[in-house]
PDB file of N, CA and C in Angstrom:
ATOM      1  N   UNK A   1      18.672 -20.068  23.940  1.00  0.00           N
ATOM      2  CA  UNK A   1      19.614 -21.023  24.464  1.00  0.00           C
ATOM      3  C   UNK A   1      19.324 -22.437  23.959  1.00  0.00           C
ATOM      4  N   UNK A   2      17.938 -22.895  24.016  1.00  0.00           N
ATOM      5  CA  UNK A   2      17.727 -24.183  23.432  1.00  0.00           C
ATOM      6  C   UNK A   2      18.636 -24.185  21.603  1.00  0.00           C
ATOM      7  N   UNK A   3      18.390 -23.347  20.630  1.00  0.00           N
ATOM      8  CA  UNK A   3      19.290 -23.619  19.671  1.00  0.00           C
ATOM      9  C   UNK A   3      20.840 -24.171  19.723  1.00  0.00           C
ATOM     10  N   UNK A   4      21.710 -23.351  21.039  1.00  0.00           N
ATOM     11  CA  UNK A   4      22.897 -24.159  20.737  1.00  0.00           C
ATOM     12  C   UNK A   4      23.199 -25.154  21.525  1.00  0.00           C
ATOM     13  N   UNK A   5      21.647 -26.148  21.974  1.00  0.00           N
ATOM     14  CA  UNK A   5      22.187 -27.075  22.992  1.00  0.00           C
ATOM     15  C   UNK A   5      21.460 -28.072  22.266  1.00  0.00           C
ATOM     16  N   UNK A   6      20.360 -27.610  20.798  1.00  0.00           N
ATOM     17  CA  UNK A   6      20.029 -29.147  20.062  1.00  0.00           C
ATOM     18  C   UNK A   6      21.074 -29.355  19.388  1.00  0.00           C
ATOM     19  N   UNK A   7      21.182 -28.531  18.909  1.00  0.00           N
ATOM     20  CA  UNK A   7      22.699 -28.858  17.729  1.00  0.00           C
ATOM     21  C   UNK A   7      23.558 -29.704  18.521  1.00  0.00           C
ATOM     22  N   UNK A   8      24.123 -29.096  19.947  1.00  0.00           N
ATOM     23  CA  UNK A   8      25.173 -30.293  20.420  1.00  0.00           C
ATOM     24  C   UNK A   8      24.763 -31.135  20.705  1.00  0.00           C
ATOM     25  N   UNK A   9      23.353 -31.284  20.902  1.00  0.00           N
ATOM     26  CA  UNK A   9      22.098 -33.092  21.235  1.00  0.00           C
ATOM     27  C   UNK A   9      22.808 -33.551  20.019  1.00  0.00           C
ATOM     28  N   UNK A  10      22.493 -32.903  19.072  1.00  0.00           N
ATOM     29  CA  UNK A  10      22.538 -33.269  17.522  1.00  0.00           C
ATOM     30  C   UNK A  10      23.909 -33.729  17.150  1.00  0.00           C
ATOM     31  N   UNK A  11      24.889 -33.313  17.198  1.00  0.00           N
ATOM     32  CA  UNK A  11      26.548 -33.780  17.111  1.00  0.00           C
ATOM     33  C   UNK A  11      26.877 -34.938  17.675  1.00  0.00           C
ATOM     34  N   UNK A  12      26.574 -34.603  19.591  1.00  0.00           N
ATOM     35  CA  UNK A  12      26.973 -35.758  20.254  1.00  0.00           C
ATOM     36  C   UNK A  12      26.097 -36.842  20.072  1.00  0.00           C
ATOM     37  N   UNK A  13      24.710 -36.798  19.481  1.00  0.00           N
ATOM     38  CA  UNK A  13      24.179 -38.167  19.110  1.00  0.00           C
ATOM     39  C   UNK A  13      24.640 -38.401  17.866  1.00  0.00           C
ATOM     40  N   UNK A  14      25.113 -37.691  16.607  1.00  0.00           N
ATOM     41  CA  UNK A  14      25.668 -38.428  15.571  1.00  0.00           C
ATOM     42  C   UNK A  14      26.868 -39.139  15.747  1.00  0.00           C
ATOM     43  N   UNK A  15      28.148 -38.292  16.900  1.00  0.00           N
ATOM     44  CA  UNK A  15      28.907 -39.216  17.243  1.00  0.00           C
ATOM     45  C   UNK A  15      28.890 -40.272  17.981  1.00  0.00           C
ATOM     46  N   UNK A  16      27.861 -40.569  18.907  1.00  0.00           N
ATOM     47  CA  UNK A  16      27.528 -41.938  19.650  1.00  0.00           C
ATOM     48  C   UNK A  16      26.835 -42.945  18.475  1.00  0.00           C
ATOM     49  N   UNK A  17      26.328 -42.430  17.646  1.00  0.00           N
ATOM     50  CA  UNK A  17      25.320 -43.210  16.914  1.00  0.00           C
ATOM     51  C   UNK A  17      26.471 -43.709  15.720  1.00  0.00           C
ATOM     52  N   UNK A  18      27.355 -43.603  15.585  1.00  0.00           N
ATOM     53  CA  UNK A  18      28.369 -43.600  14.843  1.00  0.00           C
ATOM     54  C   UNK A  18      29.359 -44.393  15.822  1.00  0.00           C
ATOM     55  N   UNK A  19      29.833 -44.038  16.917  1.00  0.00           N
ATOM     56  CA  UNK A  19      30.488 -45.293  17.450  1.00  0.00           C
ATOM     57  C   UNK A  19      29.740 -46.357  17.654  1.00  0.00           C
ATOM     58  N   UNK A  20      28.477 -46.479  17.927  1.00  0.00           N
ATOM     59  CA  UNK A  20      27.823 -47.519  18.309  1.00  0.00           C
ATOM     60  C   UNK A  20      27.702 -48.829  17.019  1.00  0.00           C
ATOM     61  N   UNK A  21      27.529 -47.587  15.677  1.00  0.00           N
ATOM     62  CA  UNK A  21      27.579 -48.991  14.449  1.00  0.00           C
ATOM     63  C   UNK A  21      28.933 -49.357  14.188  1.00  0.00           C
ATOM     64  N   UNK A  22      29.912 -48.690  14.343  1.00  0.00           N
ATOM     65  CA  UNK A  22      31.264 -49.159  14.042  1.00  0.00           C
ATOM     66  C   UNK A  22      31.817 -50.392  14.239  1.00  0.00           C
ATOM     67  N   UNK A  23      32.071 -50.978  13.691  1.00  0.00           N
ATOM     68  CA  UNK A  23      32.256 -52.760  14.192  1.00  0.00           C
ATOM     69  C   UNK A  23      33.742 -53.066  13.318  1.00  0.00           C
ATOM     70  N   UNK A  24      34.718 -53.500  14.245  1.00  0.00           N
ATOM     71  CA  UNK A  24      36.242 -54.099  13.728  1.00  0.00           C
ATOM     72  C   UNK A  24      36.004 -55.301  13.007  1.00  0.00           C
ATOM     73  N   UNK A  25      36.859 -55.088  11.912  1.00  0.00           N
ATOM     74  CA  UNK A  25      36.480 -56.607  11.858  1.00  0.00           C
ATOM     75  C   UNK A  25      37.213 -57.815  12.066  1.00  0.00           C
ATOM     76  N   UNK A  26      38.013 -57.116  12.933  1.00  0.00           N
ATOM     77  CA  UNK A  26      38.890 -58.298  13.822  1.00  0.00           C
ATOM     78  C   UNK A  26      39.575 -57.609  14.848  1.00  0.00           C
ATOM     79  N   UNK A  27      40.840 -58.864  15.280  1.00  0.00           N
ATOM     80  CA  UNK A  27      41.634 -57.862  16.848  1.00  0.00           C
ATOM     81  C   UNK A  27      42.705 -57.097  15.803  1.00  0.00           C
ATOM     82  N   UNK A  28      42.989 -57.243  14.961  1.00  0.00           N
ATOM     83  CA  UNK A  28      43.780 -56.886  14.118  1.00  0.00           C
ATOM     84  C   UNK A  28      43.653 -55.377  13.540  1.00  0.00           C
ATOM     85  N   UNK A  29      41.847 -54.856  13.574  1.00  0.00           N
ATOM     86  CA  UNK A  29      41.571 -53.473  12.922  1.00  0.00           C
ATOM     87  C   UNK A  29      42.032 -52.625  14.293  1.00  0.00           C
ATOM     88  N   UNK A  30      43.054 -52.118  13.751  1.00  0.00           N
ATOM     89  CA  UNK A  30      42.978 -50.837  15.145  1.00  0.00           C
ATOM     90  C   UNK A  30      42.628 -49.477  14.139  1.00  0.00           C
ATOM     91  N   UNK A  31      42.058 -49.421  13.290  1.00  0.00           N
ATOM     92  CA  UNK A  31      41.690 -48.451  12.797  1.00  0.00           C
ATOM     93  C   UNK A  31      40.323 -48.393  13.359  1.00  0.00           C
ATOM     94  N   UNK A  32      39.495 -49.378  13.406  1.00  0.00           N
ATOM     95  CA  UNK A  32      37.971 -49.409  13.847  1.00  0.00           C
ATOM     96  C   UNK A  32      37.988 -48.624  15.366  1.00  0.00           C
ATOM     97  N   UNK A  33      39.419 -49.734  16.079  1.00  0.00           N
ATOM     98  CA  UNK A  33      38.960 -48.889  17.474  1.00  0.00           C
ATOM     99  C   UNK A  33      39.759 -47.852  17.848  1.00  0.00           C
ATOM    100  N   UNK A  34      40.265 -47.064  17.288  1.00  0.00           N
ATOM    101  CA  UNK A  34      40.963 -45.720  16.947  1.00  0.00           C
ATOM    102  C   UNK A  34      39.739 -44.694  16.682  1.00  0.00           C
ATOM    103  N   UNK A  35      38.977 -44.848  15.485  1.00  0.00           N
ATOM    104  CA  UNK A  35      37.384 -44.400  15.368  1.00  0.00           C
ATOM    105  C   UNK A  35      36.217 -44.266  16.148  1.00  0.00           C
ATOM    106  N   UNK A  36      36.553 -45.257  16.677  1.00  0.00           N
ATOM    107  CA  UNK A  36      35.296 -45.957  17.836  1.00  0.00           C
ATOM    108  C   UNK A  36      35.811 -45.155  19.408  1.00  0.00           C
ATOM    109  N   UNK A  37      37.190 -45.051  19.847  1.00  0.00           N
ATOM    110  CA  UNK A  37      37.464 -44.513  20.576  1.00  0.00           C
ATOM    111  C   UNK A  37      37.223 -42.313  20.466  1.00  0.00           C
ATOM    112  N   UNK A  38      37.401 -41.854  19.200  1.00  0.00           N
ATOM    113  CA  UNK A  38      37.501 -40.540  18.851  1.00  0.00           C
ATOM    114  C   UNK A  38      36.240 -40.339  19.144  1.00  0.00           C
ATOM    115  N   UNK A  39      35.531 -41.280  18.846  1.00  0.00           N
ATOM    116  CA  UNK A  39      33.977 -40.877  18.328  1.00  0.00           C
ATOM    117  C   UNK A  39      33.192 -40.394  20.108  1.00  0.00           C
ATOM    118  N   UNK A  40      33.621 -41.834  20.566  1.00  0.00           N
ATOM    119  CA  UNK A  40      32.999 -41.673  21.729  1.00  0.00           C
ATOM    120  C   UNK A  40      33.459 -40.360  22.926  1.00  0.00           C
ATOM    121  N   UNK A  41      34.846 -40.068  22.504  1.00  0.00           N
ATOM    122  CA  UNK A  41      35.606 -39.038  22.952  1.00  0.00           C
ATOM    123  C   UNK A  41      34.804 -37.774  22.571  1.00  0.00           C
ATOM    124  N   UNK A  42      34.301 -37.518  21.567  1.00  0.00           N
ATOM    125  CA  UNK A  42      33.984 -36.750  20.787  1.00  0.00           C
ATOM    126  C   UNK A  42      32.445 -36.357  21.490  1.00  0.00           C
ATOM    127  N   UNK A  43      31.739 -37.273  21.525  1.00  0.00           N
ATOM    128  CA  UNK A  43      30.369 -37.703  22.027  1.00  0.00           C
ATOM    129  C   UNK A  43      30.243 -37.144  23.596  1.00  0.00           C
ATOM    130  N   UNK A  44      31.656 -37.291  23.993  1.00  0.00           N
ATOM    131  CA  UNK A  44      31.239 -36.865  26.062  1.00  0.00           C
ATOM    132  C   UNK A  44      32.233 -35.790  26.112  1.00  0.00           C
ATOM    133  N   UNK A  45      32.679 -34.773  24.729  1.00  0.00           N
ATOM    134  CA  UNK A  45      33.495 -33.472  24.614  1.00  0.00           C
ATOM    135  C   UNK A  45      31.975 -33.077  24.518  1.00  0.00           C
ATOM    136  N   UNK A  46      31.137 -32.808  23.516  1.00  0.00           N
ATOM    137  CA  UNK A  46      30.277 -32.291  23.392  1.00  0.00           C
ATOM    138  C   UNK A  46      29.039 -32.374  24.373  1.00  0.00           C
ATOM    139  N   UNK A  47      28.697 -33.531  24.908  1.00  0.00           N
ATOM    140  CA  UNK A  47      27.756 -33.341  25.910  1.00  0.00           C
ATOM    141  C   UNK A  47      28.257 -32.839  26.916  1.00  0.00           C
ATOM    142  N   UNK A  48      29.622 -33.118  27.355  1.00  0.00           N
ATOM    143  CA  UNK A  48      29.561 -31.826  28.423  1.00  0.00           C
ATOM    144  C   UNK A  48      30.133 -30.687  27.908  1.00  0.00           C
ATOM    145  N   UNK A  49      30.564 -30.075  27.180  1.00  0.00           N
ATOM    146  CA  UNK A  49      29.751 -28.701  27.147  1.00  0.00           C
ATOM    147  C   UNK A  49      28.555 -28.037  26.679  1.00  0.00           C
ATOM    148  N   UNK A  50      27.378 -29.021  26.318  1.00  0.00           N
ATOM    149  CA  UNK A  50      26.009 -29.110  26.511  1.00  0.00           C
ATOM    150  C   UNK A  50      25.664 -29.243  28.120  1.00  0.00           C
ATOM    151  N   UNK A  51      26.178 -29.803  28.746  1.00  0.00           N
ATOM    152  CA  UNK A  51      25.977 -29.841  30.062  1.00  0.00           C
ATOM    153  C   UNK A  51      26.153 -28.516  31.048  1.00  0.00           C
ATOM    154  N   UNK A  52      27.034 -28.290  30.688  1.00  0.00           N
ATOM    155  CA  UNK A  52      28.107 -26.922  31.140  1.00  0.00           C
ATOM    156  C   UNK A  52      27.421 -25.872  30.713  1.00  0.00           C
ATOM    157  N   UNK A  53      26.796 -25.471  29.723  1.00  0.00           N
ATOM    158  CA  UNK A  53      26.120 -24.459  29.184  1.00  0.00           C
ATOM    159  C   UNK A  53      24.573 -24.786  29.618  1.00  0.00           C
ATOM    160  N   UNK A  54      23.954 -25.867  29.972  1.00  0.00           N
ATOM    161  CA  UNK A  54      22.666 -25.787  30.493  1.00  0.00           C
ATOM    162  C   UNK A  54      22.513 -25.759  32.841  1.00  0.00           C
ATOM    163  N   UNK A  55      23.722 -26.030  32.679  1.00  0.00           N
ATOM    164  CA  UNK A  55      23.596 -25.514  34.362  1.00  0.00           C
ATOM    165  C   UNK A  55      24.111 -24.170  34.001  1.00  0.00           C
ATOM    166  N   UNK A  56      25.541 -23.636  33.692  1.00  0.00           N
ATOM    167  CA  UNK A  56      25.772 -22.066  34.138  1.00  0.00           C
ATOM    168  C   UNK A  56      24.950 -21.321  34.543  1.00  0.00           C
ATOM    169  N   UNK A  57      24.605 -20.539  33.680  1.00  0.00           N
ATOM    170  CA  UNK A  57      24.080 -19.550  33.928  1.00  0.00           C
ATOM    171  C   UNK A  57      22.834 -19.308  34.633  1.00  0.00           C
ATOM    172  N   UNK A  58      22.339 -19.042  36.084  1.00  0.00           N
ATOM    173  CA  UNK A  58      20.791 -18.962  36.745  1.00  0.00           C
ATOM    174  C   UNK A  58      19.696 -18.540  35.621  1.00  0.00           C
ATOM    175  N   UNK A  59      19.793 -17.745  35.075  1.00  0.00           N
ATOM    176  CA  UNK A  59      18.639 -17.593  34.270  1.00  0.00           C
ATOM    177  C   UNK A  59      18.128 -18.498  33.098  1.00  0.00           C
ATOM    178  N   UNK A  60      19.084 -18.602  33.065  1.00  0.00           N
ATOM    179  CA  UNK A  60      18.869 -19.898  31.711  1.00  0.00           C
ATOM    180  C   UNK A  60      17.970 -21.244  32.793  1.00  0.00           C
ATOM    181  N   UNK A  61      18.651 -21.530  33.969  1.00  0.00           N
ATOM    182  CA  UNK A  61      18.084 -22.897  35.051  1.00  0.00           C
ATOM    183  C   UNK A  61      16.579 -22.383  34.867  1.00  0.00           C
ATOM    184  N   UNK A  62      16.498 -21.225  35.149  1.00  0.00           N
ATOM    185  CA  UNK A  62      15.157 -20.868  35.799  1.00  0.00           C
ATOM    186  C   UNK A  62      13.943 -21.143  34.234  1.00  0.00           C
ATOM    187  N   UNK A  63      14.628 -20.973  33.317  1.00  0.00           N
ATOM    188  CA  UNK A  63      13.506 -20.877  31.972  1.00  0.00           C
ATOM    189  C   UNK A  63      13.479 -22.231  31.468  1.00  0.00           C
ATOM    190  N   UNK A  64      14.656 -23.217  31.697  1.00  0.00           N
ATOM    191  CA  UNK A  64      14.758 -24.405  31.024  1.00  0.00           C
ATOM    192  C   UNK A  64      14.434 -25.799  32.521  1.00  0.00           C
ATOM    193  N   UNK A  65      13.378 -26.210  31.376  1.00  0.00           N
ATOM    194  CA  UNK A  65      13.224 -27.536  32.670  1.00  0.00           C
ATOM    195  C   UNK A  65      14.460 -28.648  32.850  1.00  0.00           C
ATOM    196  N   UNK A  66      14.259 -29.611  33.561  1.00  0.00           N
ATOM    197  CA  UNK A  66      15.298 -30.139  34.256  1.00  0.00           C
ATOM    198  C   UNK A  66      15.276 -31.397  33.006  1.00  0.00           C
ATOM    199  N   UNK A  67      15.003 -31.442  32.059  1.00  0.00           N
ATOM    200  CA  UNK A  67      14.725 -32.372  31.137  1.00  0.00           C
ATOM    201  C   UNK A  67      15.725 -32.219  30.316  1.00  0.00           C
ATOM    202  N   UNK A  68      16.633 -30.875  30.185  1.00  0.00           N
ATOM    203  CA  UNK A  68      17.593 -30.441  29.425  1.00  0.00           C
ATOM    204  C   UNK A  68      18.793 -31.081  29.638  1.00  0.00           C
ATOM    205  N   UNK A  69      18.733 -31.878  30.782  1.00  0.00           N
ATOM    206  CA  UNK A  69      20.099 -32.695  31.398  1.00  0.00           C
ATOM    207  C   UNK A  69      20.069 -33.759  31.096  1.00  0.00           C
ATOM    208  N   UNK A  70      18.923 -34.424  30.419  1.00  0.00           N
ATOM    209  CA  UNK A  70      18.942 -35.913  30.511  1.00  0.00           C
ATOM    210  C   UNK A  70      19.409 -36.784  29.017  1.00  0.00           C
ATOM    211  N   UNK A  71      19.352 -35.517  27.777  1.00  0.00           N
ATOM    212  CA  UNK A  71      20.131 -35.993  26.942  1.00  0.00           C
ATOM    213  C   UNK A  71      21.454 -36.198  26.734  1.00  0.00           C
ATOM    214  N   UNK A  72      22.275 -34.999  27.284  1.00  0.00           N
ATOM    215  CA  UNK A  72      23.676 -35.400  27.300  1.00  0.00           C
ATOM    216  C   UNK A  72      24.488 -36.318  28.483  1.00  0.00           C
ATOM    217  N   UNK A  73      23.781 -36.205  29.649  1.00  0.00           N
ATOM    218  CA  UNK A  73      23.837 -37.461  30.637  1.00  0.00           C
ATOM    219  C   UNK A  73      23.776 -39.008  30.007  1.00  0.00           C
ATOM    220  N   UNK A  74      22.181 -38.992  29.261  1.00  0.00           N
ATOM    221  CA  UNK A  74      22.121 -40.287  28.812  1.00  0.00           C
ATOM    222  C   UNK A  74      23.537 -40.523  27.566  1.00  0.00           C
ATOM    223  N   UNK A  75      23.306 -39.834  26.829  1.00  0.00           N
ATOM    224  CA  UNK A  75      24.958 -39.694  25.766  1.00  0.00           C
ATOM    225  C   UNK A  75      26.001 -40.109  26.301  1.00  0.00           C
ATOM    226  N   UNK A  76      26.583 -39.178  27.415  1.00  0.00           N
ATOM    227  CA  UNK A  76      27.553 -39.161  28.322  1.00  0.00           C
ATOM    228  C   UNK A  76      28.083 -41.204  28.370  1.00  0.00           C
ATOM    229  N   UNK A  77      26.998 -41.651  29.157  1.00  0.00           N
ATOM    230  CA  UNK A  77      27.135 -42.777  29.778  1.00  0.00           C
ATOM    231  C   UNK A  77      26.896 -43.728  28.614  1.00  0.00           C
ATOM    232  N   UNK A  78      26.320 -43.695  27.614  1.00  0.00           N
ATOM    233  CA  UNK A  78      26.466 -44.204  26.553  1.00  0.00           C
ATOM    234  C   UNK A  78      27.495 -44.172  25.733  1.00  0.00           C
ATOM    235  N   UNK A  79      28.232 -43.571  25.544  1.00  0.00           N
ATOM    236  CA  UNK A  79      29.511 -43.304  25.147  1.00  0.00           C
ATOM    237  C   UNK A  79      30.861 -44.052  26.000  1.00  0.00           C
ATOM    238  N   UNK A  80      30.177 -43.410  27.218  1.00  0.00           N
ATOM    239  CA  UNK A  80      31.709 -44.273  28.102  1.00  0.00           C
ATOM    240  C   UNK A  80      31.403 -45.893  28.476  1.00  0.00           C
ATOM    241  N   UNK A  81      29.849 -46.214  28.329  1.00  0.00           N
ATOM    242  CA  UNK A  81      30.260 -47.737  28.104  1.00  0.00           C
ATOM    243  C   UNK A  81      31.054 -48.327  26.776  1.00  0.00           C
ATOM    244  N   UNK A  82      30.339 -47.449  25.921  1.00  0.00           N
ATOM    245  CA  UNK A  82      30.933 -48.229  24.422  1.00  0.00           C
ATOM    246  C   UNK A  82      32.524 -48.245  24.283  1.00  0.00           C
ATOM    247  N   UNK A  83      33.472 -47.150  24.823  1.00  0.00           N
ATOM    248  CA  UNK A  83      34.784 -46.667  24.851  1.00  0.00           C
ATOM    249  C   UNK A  83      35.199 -47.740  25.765  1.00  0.00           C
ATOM    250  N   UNK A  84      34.811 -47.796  26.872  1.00  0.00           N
ATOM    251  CA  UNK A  84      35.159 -48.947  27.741  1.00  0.00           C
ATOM    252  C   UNK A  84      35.205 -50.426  26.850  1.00  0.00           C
ATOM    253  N   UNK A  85      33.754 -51.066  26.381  1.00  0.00           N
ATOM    254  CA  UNK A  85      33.783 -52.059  25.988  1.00  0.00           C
ATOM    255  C   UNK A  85      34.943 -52.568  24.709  1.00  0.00           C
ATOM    256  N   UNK A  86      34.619 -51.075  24.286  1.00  0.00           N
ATOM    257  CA  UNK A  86      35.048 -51.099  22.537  1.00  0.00           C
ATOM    258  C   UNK A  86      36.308 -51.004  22.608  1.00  0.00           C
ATOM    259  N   UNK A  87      37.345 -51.040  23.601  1.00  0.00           N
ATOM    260  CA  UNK A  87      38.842 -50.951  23.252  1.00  0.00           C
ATOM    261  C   UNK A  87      39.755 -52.041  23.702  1.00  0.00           C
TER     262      UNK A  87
END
């Protein structure tokens, strides 16, 4: 189970890490925040179903520590500030 939940660590941090450098270069680029908005969209699609797949199932809770929640949480909220700020 840990394999298909680094990969989505791995996605949803390339897409946060990717909205986060994105910079308009004016009020004028709505292409920047068109990007900046997908990305971060993109970023809290994938952590929660990283999320969703590390609560389901009891057996999986029982083998995986509670540490498995705190990357796509932290993502999560990182994402929806930047979407917030960034539009």
């Amino acid at each position: 189970m840990a394999v298909p939940l680094v990969l989505l660590y791995t996605v949803a941090a390339g897409c946060c890490y990717y909205a986060m450098t994105i910079r308009p270069s004016g009020t004028w680029d709505k292409n920047a925040y068109a990007a900046t908005s997908l990305l971060c969209f993109l970023t809290i699609a994938a952590s929660t179903l990283a999320l969703l797949l590390t609560v389901a199932p009891a057996s999986v809770r029982r083998a995986m520590g509670r540490w498995w929640l705190v990357p796509p949480l932290v993502l999560i909220a990182v994402a929806t500030v930047r979407w917030m700020l960034g539009s």
